[in-house]
C-alpha atoms as a PDB file:
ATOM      1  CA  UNK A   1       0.335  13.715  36.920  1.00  0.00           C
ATOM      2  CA  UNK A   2      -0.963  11.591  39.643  1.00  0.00           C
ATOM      3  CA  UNK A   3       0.310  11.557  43.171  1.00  0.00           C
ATOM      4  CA  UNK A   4       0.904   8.033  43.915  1.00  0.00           C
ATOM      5  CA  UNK A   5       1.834   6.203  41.260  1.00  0.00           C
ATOM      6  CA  UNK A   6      -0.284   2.801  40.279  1.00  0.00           C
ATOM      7  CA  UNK A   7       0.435  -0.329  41.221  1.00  0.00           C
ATOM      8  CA  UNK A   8       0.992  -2.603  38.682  1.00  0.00           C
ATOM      9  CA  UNK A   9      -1.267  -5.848  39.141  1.00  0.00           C
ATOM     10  CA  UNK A  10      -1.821  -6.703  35.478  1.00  0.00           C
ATOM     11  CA  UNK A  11       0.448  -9.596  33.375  1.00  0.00           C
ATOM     12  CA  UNK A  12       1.316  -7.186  30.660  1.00  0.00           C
ATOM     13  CA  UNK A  13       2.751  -4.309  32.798  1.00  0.00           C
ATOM     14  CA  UNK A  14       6.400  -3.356  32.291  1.00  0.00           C
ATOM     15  CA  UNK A  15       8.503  -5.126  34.819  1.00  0.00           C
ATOM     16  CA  UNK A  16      11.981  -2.471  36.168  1.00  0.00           C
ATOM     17  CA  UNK A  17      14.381  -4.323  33.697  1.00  0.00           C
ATOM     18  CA  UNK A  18      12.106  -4.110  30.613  1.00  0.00           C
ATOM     19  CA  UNK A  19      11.325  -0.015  31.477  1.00  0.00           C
ATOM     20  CA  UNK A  20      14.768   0.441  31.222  1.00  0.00           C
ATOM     21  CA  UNK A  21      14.945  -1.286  27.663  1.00  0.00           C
ATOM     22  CA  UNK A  22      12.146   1.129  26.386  1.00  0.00           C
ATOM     23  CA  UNK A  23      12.560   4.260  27.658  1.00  0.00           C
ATOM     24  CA  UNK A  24      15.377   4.904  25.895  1.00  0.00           C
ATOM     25  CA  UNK A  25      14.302   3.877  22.560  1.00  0.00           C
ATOM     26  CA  UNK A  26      11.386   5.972  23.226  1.00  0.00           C
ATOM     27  CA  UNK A  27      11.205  10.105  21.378  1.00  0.00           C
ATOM     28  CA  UNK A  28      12.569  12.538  23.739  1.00  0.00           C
ATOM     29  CA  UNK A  29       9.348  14.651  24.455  1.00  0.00           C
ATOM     30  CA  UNK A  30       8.100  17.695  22.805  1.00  0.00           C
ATOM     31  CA  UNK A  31       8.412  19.916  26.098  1.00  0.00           C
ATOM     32  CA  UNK A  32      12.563  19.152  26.087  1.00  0.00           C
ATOM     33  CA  UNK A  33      12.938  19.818  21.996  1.00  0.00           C
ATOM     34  CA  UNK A  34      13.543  23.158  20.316  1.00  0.00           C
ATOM     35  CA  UNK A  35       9.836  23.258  18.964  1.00  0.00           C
ATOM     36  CA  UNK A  36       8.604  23.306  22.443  1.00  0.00           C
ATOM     37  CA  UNK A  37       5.877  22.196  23.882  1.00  0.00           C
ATOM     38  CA  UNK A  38       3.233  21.232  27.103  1.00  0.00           C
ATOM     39  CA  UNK A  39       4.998  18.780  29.722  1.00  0.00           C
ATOM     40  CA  UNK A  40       3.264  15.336  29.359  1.00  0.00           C
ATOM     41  CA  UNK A  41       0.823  14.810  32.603  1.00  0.00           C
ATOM     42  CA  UNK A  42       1.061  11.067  32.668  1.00  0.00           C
ATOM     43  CA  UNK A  43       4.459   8.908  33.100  1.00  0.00           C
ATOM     44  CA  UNK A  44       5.460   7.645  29.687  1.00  0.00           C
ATOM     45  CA  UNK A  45       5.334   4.307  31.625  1.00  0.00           C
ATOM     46  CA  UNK A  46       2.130   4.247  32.110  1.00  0.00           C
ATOM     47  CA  UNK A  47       1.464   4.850  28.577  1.00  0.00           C
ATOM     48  CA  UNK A  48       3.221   1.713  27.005  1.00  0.00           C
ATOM     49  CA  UNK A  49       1.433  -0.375  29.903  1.00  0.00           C
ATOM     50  CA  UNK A  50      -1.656   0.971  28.615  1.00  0.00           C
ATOM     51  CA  UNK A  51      -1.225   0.097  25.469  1.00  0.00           C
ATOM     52  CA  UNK A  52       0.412  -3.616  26.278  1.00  0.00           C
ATOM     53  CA  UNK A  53      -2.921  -4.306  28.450  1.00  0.00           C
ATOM     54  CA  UNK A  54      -4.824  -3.572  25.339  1.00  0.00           C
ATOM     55  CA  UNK A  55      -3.099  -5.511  23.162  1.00  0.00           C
ATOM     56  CA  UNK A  56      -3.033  -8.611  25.878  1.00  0.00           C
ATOM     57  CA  UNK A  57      -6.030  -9.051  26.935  1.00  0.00           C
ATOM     58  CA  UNK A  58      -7.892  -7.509  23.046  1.00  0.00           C
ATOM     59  CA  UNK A  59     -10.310  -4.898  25.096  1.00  0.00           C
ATOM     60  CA  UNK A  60     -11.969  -1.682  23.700  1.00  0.00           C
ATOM     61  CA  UNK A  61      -9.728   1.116  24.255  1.00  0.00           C
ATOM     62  CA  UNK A  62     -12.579   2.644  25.863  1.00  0.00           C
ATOM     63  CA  UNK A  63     -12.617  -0.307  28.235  1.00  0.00           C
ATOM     64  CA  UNK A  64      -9.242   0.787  29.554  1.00  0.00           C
ATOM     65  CA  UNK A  65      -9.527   0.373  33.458  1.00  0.00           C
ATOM     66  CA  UNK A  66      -9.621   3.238  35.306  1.00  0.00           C
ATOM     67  CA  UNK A  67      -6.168   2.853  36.987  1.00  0.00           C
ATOM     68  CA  UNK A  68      -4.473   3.729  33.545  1.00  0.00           C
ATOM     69  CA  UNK A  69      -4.303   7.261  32.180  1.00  0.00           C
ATOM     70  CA  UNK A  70      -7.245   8.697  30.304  1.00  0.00           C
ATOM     71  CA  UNK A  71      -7.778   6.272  27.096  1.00  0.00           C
ATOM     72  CA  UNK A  72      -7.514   8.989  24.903  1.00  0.00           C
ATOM     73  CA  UNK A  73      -3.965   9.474  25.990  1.00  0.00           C
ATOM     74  CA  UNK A  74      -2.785   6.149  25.539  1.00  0.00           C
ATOM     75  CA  UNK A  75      -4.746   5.956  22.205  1.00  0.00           C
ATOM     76  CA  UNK A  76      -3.066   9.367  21.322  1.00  0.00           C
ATOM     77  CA  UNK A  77       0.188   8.032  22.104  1.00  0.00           C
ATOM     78  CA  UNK A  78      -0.311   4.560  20.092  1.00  0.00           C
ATOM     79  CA  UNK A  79      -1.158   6.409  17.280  1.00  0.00           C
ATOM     80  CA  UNK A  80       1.282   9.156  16.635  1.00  0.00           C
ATOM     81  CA  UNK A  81       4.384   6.586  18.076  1.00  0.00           C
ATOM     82  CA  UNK A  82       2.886   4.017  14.940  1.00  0.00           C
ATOM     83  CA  UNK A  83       2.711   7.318  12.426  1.00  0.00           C
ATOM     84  CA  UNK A  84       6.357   8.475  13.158  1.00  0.00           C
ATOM     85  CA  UNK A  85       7.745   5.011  12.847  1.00  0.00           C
ATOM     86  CA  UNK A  86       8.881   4.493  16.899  1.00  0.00           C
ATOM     87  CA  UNK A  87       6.803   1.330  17.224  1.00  0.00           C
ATOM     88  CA  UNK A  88       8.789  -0.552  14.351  1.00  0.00           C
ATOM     89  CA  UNK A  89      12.168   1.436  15.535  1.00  0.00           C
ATOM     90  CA  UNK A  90      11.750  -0.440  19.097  1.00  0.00           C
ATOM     91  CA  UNK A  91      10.999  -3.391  17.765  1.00  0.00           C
ATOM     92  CA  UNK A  92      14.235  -3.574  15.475  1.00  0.00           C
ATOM     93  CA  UNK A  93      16.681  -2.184  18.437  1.00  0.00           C
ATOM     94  CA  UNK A  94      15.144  -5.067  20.181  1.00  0.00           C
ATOM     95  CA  UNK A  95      15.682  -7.724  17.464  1.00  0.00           C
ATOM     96  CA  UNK A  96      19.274  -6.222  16.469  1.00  0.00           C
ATOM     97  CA  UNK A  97      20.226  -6.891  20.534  1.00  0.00           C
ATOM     98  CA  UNK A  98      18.562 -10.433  20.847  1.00  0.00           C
ATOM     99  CA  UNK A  99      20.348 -11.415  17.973  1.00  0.00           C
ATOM    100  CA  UNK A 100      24.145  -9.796  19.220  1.00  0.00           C
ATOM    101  CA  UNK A 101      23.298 -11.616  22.606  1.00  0.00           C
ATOM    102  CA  UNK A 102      23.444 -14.628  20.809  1.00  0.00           C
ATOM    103  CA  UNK A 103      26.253 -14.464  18.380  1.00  0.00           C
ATOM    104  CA  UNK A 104      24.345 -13.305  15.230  1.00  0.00           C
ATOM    105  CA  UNK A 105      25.004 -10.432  13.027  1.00  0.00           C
ATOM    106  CA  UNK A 106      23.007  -7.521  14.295  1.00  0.00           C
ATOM    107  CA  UNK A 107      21.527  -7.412  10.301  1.00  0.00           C
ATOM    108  CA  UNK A 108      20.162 -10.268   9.122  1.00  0.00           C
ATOM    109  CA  UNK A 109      20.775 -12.502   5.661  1.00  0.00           C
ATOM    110  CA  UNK A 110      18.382 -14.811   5.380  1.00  0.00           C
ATOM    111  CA  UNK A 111      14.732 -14.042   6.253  1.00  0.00           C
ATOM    112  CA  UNK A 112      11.352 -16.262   6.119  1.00  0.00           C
ATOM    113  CA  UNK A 113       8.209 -15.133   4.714  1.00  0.00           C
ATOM    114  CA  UNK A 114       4.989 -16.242   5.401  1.00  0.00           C
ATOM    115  CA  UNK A 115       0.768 -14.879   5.821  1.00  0.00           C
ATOM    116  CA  UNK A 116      -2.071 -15.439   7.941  1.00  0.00           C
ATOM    117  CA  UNK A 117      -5.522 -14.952   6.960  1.00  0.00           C
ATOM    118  CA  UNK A 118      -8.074 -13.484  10.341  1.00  0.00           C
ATOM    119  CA  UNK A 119     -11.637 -12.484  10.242  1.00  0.00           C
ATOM    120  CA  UNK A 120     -12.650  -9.158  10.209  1.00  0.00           C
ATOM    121  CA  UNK A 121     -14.696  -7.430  12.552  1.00  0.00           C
ATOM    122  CA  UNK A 122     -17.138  -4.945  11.495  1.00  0.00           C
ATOM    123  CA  UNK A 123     -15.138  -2.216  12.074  1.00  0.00           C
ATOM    124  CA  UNK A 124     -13.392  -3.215   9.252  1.00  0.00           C
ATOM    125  CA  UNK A 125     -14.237  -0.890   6.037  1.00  0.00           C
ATOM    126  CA  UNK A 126     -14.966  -2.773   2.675  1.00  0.00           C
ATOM    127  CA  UNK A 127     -11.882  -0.973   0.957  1.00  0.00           C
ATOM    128  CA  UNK A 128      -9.634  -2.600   3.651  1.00  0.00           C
ATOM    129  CA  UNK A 129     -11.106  -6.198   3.858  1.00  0.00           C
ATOM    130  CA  UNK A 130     -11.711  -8.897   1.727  1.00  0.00           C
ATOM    131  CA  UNK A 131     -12.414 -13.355   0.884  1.00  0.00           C
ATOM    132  CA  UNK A 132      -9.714 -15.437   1.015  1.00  0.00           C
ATOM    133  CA  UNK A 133     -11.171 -18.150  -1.299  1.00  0.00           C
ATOM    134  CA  UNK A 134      -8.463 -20.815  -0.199  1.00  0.00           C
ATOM    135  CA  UNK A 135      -9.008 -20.038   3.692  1.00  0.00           C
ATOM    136  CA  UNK A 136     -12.600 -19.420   3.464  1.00  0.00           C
ATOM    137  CA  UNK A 137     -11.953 -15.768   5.851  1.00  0.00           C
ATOM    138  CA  UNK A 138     -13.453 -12.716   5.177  1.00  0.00           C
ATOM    139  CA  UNK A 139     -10.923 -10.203   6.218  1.00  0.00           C
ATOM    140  CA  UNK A 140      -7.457  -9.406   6.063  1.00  0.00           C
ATOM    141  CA  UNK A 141      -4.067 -11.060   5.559  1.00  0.00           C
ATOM    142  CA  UNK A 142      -0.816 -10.776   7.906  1.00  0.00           C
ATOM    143  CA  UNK A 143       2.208 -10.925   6.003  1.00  0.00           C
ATOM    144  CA  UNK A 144       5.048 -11.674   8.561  1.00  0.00           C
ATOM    145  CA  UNK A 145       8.820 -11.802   7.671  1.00  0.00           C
ATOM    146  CA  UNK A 146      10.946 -12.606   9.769  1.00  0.00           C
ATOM    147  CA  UNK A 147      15.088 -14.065  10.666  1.00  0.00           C
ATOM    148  CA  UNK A 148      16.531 -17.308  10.993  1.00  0.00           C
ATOM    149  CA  UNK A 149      15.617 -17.435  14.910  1.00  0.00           C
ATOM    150  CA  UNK A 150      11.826 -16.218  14.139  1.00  0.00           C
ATOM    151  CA  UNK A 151      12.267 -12.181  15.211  1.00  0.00           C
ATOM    152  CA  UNK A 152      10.183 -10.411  13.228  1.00  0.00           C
ATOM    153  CA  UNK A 153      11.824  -7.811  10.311  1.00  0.00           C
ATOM    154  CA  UNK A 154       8.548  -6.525   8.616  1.00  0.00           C
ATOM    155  CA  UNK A 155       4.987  -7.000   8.945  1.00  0.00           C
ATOM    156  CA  UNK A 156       2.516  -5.982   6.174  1.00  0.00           C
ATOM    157  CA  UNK A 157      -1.507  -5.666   6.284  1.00  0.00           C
ATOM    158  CA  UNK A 158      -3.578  -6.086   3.150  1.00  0.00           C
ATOM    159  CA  UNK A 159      -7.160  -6.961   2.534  1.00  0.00           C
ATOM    160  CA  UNK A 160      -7.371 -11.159   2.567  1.00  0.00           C
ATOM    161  CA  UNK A 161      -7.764 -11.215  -1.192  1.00  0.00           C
ATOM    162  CA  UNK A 162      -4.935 -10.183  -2.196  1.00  0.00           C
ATOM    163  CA  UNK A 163      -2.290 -12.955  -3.476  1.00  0.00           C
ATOM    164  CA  UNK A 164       0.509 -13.737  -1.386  1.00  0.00           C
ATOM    165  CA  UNK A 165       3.026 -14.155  -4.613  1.00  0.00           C
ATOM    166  CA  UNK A 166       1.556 -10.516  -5.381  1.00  0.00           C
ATOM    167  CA  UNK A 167       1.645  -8.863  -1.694  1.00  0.00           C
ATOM    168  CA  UNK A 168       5.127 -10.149  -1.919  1.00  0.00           C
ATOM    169  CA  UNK A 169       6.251  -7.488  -4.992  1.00  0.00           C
ATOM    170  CA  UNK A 170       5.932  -4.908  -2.867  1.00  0.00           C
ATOM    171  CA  UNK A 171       7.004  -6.293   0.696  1.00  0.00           C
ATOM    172  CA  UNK A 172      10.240  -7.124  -1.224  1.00  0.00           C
ATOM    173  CA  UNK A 173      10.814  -4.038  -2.819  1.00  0.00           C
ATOM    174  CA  UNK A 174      10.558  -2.497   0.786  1.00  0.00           C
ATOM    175  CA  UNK A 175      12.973  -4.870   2.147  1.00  0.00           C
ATOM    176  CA  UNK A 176      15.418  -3.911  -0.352  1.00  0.00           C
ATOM    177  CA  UNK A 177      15.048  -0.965   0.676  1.00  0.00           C
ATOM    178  CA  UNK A 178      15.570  -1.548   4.457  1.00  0.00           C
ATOM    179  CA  UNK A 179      17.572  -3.937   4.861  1.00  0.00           C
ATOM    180  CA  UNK A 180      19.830  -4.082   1.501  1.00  0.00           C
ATOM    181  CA  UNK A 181      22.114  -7.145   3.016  1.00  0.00           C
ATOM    182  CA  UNK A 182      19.659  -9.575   2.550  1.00  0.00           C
ATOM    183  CA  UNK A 183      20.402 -12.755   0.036  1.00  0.00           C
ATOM    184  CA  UNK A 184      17.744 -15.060   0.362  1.00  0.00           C
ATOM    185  CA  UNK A 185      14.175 -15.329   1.390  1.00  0.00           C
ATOM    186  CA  UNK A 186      12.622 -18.984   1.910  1.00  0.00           C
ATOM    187  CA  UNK A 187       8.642 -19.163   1.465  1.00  0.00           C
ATOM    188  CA  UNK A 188       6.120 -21.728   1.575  1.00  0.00           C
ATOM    189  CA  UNK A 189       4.515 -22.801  -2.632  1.00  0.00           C
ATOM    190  CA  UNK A 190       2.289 -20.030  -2.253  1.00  0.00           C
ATOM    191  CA  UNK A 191       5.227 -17.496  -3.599  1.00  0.00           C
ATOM    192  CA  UNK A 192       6.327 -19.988  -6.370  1.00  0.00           C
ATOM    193  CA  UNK A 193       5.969 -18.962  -9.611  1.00  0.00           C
ATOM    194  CA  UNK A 194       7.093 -16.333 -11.483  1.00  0.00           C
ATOM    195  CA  UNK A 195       8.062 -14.385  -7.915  1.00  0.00           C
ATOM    196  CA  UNK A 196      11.266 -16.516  -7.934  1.00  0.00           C
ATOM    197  CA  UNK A 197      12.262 -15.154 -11.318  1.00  0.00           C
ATOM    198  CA  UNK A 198      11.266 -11.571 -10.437  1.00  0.00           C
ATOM    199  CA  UNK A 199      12.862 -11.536  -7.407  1.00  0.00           C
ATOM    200  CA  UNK A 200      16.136 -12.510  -8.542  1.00  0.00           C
ATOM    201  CA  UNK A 201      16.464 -10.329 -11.692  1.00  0.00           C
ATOM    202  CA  UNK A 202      14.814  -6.820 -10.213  1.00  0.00           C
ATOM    203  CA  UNK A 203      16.054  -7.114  -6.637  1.00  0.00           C
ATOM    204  CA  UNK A 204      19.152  -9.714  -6.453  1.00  0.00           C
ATOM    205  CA  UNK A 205      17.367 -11.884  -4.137  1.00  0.00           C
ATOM    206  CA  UNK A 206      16.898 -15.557  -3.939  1.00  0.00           C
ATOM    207  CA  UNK A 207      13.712 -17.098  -3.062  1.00  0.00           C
ATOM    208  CA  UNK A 208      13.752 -20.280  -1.890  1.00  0.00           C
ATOM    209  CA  UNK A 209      10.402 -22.464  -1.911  1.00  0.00           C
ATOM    210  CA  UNK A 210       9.899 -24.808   0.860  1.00  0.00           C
ATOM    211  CA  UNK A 211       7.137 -27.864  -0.203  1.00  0.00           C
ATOM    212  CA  UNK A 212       5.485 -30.569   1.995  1.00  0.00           C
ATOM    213  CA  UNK A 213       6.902 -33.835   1.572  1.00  0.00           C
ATOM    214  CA  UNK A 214       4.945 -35.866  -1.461  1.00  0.00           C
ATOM    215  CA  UNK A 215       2.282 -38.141   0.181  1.00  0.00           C
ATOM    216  CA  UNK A 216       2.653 -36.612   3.942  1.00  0.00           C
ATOM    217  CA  UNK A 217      -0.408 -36.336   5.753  1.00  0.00           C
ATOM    218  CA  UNK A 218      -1.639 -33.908   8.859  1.00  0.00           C
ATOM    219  CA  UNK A 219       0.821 -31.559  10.105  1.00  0.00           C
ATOM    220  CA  UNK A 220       4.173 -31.825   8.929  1.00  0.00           C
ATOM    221  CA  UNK A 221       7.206 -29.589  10.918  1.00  0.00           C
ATOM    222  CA  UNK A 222       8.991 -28.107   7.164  1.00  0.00           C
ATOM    223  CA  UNK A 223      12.286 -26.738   7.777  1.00  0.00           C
ATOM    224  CA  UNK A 224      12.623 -22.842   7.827  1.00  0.00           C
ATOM    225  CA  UNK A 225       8.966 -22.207   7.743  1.00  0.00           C
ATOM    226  CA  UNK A 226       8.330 -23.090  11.343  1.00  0.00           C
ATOM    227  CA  UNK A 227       9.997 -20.520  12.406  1.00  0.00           C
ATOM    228  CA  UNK A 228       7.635 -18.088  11.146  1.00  0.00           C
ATOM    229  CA  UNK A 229       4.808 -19.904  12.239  1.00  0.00           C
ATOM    230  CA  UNK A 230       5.960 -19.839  15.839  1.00  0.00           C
ATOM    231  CA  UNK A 231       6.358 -16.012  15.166  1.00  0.00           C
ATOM    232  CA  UNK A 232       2.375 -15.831  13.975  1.00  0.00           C
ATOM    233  CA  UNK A 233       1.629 -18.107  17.018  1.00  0.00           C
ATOM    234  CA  UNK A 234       3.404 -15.656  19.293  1.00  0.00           C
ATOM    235  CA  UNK A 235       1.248 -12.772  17.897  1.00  0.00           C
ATOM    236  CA  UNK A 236      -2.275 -14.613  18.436  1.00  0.00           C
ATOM    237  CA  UNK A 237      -1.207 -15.363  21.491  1.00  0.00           C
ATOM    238  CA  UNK A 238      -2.126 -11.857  22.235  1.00  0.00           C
ATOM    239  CA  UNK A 239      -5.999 -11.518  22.388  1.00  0.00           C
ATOM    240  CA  UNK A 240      -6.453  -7.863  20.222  1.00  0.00           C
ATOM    241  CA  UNK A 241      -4.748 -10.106  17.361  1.00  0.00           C
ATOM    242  CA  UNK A 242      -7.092 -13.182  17.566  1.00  0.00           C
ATOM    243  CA  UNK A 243      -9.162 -11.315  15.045  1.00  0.00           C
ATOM    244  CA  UNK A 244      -8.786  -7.772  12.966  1.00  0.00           C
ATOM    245  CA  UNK A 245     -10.850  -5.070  14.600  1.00  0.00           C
ATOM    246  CA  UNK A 246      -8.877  -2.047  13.219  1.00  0.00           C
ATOM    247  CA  UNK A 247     -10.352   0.730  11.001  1.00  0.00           C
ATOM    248  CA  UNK A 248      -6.375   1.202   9.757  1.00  0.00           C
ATOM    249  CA  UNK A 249      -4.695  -1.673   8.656  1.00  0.00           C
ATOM    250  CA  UNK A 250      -1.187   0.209   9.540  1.00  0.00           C
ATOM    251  CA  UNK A 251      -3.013   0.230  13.499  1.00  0.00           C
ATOM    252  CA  UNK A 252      -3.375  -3.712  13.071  1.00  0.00           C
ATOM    253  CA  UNK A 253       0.198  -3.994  11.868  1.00  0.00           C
ATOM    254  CA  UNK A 254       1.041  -1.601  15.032  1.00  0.00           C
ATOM    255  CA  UNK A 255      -0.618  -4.466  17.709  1.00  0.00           C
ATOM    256  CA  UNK A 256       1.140  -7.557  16.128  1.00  0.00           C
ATOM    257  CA  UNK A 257       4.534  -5.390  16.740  1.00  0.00           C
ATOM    258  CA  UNK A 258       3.553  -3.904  19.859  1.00  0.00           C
ATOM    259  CA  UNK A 259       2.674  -7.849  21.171  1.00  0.00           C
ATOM    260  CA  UNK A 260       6.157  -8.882  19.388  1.00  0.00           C
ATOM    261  CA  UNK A 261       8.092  -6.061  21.525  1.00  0.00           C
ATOM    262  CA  UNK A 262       6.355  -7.275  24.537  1.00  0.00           C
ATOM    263  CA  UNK A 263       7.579 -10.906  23.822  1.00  0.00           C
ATOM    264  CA  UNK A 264      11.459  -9.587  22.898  1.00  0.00           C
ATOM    265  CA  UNK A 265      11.668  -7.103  26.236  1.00  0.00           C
ATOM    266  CA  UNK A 266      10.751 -10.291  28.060  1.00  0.00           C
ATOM    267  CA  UNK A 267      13.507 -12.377  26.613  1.00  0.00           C
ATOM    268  CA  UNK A 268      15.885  -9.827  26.886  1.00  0.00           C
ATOM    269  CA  UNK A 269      15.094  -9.435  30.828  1.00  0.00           C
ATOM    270  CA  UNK A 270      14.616 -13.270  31.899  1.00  0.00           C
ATOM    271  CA  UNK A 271      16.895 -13.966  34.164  1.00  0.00           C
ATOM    272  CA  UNK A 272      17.801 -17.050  34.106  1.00  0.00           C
ATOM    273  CA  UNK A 273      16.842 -19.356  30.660  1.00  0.00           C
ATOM    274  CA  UNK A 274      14.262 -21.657  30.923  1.00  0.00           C
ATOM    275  CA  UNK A 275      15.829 -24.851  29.981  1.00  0.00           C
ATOM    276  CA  UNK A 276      18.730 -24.059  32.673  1.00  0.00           C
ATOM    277  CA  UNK A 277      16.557 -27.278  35.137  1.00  0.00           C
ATOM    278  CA  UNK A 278      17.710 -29.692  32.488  1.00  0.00           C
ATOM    279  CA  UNK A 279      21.001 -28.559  31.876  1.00  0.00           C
ATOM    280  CA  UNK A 280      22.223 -30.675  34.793  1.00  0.00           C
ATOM    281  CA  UNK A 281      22.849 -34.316  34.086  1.00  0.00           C
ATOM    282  CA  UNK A 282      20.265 -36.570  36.249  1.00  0.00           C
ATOM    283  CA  UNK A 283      21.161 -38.677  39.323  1.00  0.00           C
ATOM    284  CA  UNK A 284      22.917 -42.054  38.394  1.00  0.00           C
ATOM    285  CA  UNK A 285      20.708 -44.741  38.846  1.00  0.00           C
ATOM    286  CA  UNK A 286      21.028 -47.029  41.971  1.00  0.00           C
ATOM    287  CA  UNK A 287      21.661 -50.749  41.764  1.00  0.00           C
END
């Protein structure tokens, strides 16, 4: 472990308040189970920095700067957290308390569904990666679901061919499983069809199909489905997302949650909201 600790001079390091949202959601460590084993060397802080700077600013992990741990560790650590299911664990404690702050039912009802098509990089493998014909993208599809105030409950990777009416069988069936509460899922016309029917008679769930308005031209705000596209637009706002350079599709679904968790620890710790400047009336005018 080093002997002074590293300053922290990047935008994606973890500020005091959002450390202590994470490290307790965060496996106890191997050293201080039953099973035994070494002590860790570096601070498990410095560890989820590492991997937020990553995910920020969309550099090789063997481009992390020298002030971090070892980029083996970090990539270690990023790795086995995504494998044992403590990456998608934070990022539902985080959702569950966003949405308690506010009012909300810590489980949600009603979800949104939508996909993104990216390019590829060539580290993507051929059995992993494919054309969306409608998009014109060679390379693989995000398929984001999310709650009424745009959290995000599930995110899927599949190659970019694959239909979103039939990538939507199975991200169903798994939030069935998951989260069994849920009533009704609204979608855009690319999950029309026979989905609707399916849905309802194998998994009680109603899927509600959102359309443009007949004759409207350019972008058009559609009600429910914005949500999850300000959800997609908070995950490309991260730079490793702007484009798919993973060999494992479950290590691209790990960055869009690991840039998702960045954004919820920082709405959990503002301090003050941002809108609170206009929440005083302005000055009467003078005669």
């Amino acid at each position: 472990m080093p002997a002074v600790p590293r300053r922290r001079r990047y935008p994606s390091d973890t500020s005091v308040a959002e450390w202590a949202l994470l490290e307790p959601l965060l496996p106890v460590p191997a050293c201080q189970t039953k099973t035994g084993g070494h002590p860790e060397k570096w601070p498990r802080r410095e560890i989820v920095d590492g991997i937020r700077y990553i995910v920020d600013n969309g550099a090789k992990w063997r481009a992390l700067p020298a002030d971090f741990p070892p980029w083996e560790t970090v990539y270690g650590f990023f790795w086995r957290w995504n494998r044992a299911g403590v990456v998608t664990y934070i990022r539902d404690q985080l959702r569950r308390r966003i949405r308690t702050g506010k009012g909300r039912c810590p489980h949600p009802v009603t979800l949104i569904v939508d996909s993104q098509s990216v390019k590829g990089a060539s580290t993507v493998g051929r059995n992993s990666r494919g054309y969306d014909a409608a998009k014109k993208i060679n390379g693989r599809k995000r398929h984001i679901t999310v709650d009424t105030l745009g959290l995000p409950v599930m995110i899927t990777v599949t190659p970019a061919d694959i239909q979103d009416r039939d990538a939507a069988r199975d991200v169903f069936w798994r939030l069935r499983l998951t989260q069994p509460q849920i009533t009704q899922i609204w979608a855009d016309r690319g999950y029309a069809g026979d989905l609707v029917d399916w849905a309802r008679e194998r998994l009680w769930l109603s899927l509600r199909i959102v359309s443009r308005p007949k004759g409207a031209k350019g972008f058009v705000v559609l009600p429910r489905r914005w949500k999850v596209e300000r959800t997609i637009g908070w995950c490309m706002n991260a730079r490793r997302n702007a484009r798919d350079y993973e060999r494992l599709p479950q290590h691209s679904e790990a960055h869009l949650n690991w840039a998702l968790i960045t954004m919820m620890t920082r709405r959990l710790t503002r301090k003050s909201p941002r809108t609170s400047q206009w929440t005083k009336k302005p000055p009467a005018a003078r005669a």
